[in-house]
Structures are given as structure tokens and as C-alpha cells.
N, C-alpha and C. Protein backbone atom coordinates (compact mmCIF):
# COMPACT_ATOMS: atom_id res chain seq x y z
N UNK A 1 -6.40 176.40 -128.08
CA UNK A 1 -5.33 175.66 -127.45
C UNK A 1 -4.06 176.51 -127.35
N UNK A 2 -3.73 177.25 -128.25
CA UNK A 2 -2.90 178.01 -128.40
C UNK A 2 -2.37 179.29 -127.30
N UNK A 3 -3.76 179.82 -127.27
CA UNK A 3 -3.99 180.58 -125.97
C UNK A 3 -3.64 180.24 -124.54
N UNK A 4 -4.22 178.58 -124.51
CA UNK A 4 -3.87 178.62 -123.02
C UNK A 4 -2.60 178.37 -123.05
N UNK A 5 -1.44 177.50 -123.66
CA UNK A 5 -0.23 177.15 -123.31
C UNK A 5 0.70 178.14 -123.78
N UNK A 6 0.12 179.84 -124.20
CA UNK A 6 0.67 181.29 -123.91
C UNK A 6 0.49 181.62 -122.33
N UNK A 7 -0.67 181.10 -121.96
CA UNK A 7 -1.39 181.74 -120.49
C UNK A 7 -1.04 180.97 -119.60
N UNK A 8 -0.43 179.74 -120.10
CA UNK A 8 0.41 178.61 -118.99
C UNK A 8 1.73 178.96 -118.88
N UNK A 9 2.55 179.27 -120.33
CA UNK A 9 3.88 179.60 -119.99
C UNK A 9 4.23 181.39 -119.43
N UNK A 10 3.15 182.17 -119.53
CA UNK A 10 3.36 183.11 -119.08
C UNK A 10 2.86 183.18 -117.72
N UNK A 11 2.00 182.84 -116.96
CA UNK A 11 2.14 182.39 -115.95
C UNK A 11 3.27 181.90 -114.72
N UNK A 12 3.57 180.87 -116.06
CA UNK A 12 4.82 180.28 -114.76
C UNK A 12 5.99 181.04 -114.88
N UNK A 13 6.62 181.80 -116.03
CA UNK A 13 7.35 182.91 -116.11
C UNK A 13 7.11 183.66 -115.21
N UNK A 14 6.01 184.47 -114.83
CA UNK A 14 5.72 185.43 -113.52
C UNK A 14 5.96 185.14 -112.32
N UNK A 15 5.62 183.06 -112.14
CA UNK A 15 5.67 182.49 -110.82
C UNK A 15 7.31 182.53 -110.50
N UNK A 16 8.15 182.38 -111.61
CA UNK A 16 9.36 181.68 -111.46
C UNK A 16 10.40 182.87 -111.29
N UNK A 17 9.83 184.00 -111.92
CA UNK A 17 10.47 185.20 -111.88
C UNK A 17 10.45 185.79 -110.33
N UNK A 18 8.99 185.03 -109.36
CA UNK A 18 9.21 185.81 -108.08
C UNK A 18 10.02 185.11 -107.69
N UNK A 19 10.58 184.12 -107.34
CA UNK A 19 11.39 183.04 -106.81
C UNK A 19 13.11 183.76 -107.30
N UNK A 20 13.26 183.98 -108.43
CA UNK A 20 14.32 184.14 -108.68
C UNK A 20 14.69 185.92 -108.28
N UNK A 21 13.35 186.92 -107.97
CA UNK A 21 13.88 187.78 -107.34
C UNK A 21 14.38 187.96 -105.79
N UNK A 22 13.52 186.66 -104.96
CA UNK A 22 14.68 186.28 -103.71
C UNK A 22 16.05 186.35 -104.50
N UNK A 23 16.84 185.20 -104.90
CA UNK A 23 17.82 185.24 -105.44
C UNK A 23 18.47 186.20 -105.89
N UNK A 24 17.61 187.20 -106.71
CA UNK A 24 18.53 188.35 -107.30
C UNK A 24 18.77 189.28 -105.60
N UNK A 25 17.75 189.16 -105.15
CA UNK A 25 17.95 190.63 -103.64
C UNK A 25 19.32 189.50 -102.78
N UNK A 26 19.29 188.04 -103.03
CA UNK A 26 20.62 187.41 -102.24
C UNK A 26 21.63 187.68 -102.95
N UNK A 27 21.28 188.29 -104.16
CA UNK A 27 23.00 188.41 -104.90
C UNK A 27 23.26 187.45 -105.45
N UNK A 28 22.65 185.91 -106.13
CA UNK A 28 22.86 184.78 -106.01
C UNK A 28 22.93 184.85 -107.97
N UNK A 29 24.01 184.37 -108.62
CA UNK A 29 24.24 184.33 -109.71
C UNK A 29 23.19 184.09 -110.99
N UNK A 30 22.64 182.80 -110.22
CA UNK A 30 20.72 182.60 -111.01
C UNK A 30 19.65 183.63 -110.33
N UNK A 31 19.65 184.38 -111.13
CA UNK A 31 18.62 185.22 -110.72
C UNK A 31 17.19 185.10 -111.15
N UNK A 32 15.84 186.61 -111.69
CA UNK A 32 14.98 186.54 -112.17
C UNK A 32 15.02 186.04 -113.82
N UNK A 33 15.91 186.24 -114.34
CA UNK A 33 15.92 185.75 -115.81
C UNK A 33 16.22 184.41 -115.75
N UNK A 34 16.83 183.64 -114.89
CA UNK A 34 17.24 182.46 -114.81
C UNK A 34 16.42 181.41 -114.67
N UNK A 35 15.58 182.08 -113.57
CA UNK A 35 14.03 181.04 -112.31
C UNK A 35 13.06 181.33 -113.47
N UNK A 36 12.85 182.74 -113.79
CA UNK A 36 11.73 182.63 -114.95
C UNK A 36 11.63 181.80 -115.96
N UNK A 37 13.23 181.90 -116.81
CA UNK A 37 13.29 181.19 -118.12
C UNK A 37 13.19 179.11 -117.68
N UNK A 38 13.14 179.09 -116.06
CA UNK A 38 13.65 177.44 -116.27
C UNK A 38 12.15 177.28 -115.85
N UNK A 39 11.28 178.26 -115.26
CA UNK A 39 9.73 177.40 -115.46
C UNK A 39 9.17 177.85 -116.30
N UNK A 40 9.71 178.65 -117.45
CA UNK A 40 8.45 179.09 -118.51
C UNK A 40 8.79 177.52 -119.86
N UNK A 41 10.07 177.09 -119.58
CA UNK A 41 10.36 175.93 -120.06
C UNK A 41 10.10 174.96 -119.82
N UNK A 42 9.90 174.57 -118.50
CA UNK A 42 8.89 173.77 -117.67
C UNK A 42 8.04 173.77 -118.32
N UNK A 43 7.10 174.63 -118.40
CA UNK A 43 5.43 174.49 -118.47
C UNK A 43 5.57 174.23 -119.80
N UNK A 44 6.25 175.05 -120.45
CA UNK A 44 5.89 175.04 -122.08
C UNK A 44 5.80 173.03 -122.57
N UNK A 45 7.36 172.97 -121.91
CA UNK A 45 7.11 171.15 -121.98
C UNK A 45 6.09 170.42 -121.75
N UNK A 46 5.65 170.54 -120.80
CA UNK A 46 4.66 170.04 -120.16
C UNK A 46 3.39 170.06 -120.88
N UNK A 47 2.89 171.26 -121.15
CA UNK A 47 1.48 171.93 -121.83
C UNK A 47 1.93 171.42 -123.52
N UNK A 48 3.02 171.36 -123.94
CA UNK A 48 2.84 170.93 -125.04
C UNK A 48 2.87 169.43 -124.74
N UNK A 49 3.27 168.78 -124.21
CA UNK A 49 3.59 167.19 -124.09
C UNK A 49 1.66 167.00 -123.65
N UNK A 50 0.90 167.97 -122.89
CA UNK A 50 -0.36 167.25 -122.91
C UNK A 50 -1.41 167.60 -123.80
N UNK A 51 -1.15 169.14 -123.88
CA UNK A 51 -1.97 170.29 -124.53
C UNK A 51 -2.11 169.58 -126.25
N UNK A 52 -1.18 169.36 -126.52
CA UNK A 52 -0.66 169.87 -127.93
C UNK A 52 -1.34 167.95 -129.13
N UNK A 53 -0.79 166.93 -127.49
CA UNK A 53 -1.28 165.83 -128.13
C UNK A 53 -2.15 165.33 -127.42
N UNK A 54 -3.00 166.24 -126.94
CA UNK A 54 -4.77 165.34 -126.65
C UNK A 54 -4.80 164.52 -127.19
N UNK A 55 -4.69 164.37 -128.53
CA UNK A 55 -5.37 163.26 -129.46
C UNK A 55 -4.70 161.46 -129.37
N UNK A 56 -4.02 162.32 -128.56
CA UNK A 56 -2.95 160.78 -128.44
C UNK A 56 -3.21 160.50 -126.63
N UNK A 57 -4.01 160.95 -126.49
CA UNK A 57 -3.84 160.54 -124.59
C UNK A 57 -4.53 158.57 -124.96
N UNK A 58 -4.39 158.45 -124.25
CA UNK A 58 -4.57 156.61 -124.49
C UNK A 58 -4.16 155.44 -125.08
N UNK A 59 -3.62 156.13 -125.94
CA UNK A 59 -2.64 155.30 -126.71
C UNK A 59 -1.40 154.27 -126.61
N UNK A 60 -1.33 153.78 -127.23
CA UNK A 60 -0.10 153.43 -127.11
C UNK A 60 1.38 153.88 -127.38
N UNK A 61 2.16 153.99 -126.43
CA UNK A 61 3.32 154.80 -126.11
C UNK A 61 3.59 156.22 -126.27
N UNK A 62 2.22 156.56 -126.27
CA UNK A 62 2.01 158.30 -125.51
C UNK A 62 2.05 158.15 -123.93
N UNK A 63 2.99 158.89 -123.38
CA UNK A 63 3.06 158.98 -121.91
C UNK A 63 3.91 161.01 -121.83
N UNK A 64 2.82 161.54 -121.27
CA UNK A 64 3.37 163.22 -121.30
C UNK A 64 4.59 162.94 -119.94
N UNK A 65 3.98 162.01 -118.92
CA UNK A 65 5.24 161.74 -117.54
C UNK A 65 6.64 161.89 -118.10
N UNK A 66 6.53 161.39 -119.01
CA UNK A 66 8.29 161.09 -119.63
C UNK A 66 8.89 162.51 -119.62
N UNK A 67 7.96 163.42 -120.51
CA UNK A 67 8.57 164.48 -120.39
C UNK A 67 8.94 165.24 -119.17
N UNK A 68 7.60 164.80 -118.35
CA UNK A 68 8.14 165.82 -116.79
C UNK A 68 9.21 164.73 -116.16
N UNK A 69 9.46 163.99 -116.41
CA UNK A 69 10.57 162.97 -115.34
C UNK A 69 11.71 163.93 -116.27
N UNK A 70 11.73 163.88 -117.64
CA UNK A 70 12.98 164.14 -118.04
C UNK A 70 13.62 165.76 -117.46
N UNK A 71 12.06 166.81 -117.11
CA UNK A 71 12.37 168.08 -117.04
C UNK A 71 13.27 168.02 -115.64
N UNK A 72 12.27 167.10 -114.67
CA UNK A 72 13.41 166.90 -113.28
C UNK A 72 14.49 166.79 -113.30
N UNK A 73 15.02 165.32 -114.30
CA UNK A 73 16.39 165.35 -114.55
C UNK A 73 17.35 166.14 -115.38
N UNK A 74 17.01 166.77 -116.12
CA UNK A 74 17.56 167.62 -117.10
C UNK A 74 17.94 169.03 -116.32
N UNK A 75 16.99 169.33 -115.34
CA UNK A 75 17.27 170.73 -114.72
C UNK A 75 18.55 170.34 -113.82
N UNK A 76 18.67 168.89 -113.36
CA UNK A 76 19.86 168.65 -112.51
C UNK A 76 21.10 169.40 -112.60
N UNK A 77 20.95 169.35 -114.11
CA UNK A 77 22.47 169.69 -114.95
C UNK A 77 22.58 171.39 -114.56
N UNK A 78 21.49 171.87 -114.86
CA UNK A 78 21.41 173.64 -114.55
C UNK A 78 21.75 173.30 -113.52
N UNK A 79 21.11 172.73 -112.43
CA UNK A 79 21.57 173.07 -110.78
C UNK A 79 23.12 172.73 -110.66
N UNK A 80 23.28 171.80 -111.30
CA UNK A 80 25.06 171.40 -110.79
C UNK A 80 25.59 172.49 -111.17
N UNK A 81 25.46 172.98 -112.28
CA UNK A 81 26.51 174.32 -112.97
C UNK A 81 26.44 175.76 -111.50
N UNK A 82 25.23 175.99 -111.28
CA UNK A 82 25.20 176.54 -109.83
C UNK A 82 25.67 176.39 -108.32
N UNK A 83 26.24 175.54 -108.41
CA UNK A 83 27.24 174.72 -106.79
C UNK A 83 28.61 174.92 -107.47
N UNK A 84 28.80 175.49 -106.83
CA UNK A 84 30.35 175.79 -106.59
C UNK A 84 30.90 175.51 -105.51
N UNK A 85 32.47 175.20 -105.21
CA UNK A 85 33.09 174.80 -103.91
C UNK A 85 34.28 175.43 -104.18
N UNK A 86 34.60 176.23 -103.07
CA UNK A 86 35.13 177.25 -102.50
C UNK A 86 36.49 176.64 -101.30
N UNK A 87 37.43 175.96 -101.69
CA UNK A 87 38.11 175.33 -100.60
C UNK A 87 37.06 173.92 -99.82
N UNK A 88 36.63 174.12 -98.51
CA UNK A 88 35.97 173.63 -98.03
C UNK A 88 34.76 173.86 -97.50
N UNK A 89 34.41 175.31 -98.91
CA UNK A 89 33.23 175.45 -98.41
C UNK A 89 32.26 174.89 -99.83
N UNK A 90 31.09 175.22 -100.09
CA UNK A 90 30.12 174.90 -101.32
C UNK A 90 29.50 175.76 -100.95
N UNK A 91 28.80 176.51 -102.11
CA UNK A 91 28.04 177.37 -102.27
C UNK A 91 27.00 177.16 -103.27
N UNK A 92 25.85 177.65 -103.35
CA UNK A 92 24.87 177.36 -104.73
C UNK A 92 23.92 176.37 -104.49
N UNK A 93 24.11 175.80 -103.53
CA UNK A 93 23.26 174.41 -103.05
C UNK A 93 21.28 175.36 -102.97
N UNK A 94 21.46 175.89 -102.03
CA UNK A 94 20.25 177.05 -102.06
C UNK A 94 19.62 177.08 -103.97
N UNK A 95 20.22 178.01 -104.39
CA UNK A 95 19.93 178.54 -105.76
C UNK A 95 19.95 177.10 -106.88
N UNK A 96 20.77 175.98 -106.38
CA UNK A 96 20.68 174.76 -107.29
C UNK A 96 19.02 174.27 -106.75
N UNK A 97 18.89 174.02 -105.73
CA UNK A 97 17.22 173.65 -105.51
C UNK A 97 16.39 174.29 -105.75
N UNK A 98 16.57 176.03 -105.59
CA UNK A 98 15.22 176.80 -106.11
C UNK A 98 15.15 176.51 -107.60
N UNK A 99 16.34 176.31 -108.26
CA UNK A 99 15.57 176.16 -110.04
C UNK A 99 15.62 174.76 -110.04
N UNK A 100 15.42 173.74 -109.22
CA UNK A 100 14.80 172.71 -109.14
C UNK A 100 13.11 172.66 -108.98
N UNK A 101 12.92 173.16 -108.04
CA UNK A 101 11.85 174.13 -107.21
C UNK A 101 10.98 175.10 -108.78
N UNK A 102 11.83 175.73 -109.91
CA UNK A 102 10.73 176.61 -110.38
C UNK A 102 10.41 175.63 -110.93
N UNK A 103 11.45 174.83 -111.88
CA UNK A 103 10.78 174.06 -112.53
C UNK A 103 9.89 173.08 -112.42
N UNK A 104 9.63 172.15 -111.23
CA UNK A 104 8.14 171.88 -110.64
C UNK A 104 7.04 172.72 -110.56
N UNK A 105 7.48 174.11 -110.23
CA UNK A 105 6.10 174.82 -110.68
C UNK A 105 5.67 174.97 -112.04
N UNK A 106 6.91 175.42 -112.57
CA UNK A 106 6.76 175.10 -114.15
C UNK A 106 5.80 174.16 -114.50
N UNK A 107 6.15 172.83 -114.16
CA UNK A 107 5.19 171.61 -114.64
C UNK A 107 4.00 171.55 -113.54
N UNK A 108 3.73 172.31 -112.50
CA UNK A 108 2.61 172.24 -112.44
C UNK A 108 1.63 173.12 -112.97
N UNK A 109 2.07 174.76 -113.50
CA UNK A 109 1.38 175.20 -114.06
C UNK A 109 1.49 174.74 -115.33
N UNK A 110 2.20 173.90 -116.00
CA UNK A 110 1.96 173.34 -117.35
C UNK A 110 0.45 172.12 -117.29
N UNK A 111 0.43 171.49 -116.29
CA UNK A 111 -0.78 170.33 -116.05
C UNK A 111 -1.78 171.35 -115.86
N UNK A 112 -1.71 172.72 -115.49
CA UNK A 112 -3.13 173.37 -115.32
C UNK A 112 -3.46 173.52 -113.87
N UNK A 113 -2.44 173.58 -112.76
CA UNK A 113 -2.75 173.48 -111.63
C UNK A 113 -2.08 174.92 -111.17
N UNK A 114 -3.24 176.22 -111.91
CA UNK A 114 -2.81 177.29 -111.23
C UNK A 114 -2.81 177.55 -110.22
N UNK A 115 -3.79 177.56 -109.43
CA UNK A 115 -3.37 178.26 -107.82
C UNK A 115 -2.29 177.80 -106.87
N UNK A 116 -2.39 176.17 -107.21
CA UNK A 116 -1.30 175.25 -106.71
C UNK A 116 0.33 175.94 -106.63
N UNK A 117 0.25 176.19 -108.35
CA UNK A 117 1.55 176.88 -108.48
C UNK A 117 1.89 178.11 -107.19
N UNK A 118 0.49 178.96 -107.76
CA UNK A 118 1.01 180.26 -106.76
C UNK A 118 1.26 180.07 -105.14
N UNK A 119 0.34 178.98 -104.81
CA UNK A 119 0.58 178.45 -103.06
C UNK A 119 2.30 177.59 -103.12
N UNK A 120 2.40 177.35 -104.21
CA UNK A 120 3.87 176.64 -104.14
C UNK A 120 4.97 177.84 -103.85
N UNK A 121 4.72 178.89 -104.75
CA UNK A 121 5.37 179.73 -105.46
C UNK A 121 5.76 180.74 -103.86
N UNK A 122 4.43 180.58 -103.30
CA UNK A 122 4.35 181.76 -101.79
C UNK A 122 5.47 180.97 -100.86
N UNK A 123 4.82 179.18 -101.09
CA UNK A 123 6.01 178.59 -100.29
C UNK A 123 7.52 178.61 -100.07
N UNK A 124 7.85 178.48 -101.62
CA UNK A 124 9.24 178.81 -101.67
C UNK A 124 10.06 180.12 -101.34
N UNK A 125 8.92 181.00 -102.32
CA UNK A 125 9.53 182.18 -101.64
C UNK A 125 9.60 182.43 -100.04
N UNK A 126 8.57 181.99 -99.44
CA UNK A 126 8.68 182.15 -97.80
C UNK A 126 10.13 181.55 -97.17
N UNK A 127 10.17 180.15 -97.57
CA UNK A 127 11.13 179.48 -96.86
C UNK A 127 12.61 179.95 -97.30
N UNK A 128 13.06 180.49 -98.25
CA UNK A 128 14.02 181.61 -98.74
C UNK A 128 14.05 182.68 -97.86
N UNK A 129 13.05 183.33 -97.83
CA UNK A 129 13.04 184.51 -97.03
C UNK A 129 13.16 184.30 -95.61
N UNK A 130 11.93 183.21 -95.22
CA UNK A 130 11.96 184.01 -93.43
C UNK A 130 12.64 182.95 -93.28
N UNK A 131 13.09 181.32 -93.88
CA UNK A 131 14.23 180.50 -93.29
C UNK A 131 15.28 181.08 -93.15
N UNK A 132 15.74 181.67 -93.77
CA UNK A 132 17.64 183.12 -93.78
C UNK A 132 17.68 183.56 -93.06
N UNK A 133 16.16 184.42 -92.52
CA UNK A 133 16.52 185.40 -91.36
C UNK A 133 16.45 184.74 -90.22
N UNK A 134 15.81 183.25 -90.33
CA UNK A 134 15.61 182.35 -88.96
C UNK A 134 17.12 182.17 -88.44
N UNK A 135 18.11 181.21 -89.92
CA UNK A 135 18.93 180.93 -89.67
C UNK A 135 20.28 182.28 -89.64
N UNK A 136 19.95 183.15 -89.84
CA UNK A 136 20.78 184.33 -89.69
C UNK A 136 20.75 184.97 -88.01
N UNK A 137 19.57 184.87 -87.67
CA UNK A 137 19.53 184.67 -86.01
C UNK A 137 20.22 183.95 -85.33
N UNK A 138 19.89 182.55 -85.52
CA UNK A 138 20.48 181.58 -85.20
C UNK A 138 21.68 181.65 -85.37
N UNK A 139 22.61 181.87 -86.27
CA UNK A 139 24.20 182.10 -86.40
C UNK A 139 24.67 182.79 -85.42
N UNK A 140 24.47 184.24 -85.27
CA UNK A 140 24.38 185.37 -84.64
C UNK A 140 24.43 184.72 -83.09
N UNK A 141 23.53 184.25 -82.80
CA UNK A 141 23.13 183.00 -81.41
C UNK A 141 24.33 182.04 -81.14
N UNK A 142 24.50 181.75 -82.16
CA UNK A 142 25.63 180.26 -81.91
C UNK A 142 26.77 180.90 -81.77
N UNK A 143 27.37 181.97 -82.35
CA UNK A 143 28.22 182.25 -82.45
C UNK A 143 28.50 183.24 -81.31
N UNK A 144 28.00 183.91 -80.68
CA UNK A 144 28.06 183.98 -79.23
C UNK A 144 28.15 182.98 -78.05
N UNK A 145 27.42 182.14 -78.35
CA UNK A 145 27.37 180.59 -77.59
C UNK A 145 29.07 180.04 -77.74
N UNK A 146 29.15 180.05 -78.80
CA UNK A 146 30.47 179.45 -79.31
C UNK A 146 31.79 180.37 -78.63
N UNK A 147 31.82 181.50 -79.05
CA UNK A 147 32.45 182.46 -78.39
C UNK A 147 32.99 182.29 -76.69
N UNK A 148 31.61 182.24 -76.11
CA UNK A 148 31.97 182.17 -74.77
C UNK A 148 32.28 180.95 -73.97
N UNK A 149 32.01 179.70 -75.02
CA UNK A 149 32.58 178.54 -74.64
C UNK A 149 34.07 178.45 -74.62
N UNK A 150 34.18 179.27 -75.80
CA UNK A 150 35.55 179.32 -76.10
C UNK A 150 36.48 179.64 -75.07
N UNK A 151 36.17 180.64 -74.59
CA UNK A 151 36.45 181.68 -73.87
C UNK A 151 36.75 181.15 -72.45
N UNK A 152 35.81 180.10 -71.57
CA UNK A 152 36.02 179.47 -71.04
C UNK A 152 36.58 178.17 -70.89
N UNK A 153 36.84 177.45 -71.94
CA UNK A 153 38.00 176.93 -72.72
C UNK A 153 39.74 177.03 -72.19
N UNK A 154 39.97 178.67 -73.07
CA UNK A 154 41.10 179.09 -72.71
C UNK A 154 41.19 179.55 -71.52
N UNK A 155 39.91 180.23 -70.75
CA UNK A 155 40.38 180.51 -69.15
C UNK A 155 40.75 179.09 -68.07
């Protein structure tokens, strides 16, 4: 038993660490030590909340859910500390959902749902990556659009 909830939390450490190296290449304050450490905590919860008390699955007022509802809400608090507001702008919103984001993988590689994790893990990282450069186009786009509206505006 011991073994696997080493091979669960190291796992999701690896998953959570790719996620948070988007973040580190954005420059983004939560980086790989950050995404790693919030799903290797994940899972560990998790794998111990099921792993640890098999003996109690059926029982009365054994429920392992409690713990993953609490990991959802508890990571809230990490994510808020990550949003910052800047005048009228906010920032961190991105990096507050990805360690929302590890830590679901966290608890899914804590339930034992490896590959899941890693198809999660490809997901997030994708939509980080090629959503930025979608919407980094798109800026680039509008802001020419915008420009020449302008432009005809003042003419």
C-alpha cells in the first residue's frame, strides 16, 4: 500500500510540475514548484483518504468525497492569493485556475485514474499553450481592426 500512494503522489508531482512549467516559461509567479507541490498534495489526500482506510469503505461516516470536496475548496484560498488587481486591470486569474486544474489531477491520480490524469494533464497544458497564441493573434487582429476604425473615426 505504501508503494502505490509513493507512485500516486509522485506521479501527480510530474503531472503538475508540467502544467506549472507553462507557467514558469509565462513568467507567472506559481510556477513548477507551486503546480507540482498543489497536486502531489492532492493525491497524497486523496490516496490516503481511500488507500490508507480500505477498511473503513462502508461504514458508517467514512466518506473519502469529503476530503476531495474539501481539496477543491481549500485550493480556492491558494488561487485567490494568485489574482492580483492592478488599477483596473486583474491578473492571476489564468495561474489561479491552473492550480485549481493541478489539483483535480492531483485527486484524480490519487483515485488511481492514471492515464486520465495524463490526457487531463496534455489538456491543460494545450489550452495554456495554443489558447495564448490563439488569443495573442487575435489581439494583434483586433487591434489593427480597432486602429483603423479609429482612424476613420477621427477622419
Amino acid at each position: 500500500m505504501e508503494l502505490i500512494i509513493i507512485i500516486k503522489v509522485a506521479v501527480a508531482a510530474g503531472l503538475g510540475a508540467i502544467v506549472g512549467f507553462e507557467r514558469e516559461l509565462a513568467r507567472k509567479v506559481a510556477g513548477i514548484r507551486t503546480h507540482a507541490l498543489v497536486s502531489l498534495a492532492s493525491a497524497l489526500f486523496t490516496a490516503i483518504s481511500i488507500d490508507a482506510f480500505r477498511g473503513y469503505i462502508g461504514t458508517m461516516g467514512y466518506d473519502p468525497s469529503r476530503i476531495i470536496s474539501n481539496i477543491v475548496v481549500g485550493i480556492g484560498f491558494i488561487g485567490a492569493g494568485a489574482i492580483l488587481r492592478h488599477g483596473s486591470r486583474v491578473e492571476g486569474t489564468t495561474t489561479a485556475a491552473s492550480l485549481w486544474a493541478v489539483a483535480a489531477i492531483g485527486v484524480t491520480v490519487g483515485v488511481g485514474l492514471f492515464k486520465e490524469a495524463a490526457v487531463i494533464t496534455a489538456l491543460i497544458y494545450s489550452i495554456l499553450q495554443i489558447v495564448w497564441f490563439i488569443e495573442k493573434k487575435m489581439r494583434i487582429k483586433w487591434g489593427k481592426i480597432y486602429k483603423s476604425e479609429e482612424e476613420e473615426f477621427r477622419n
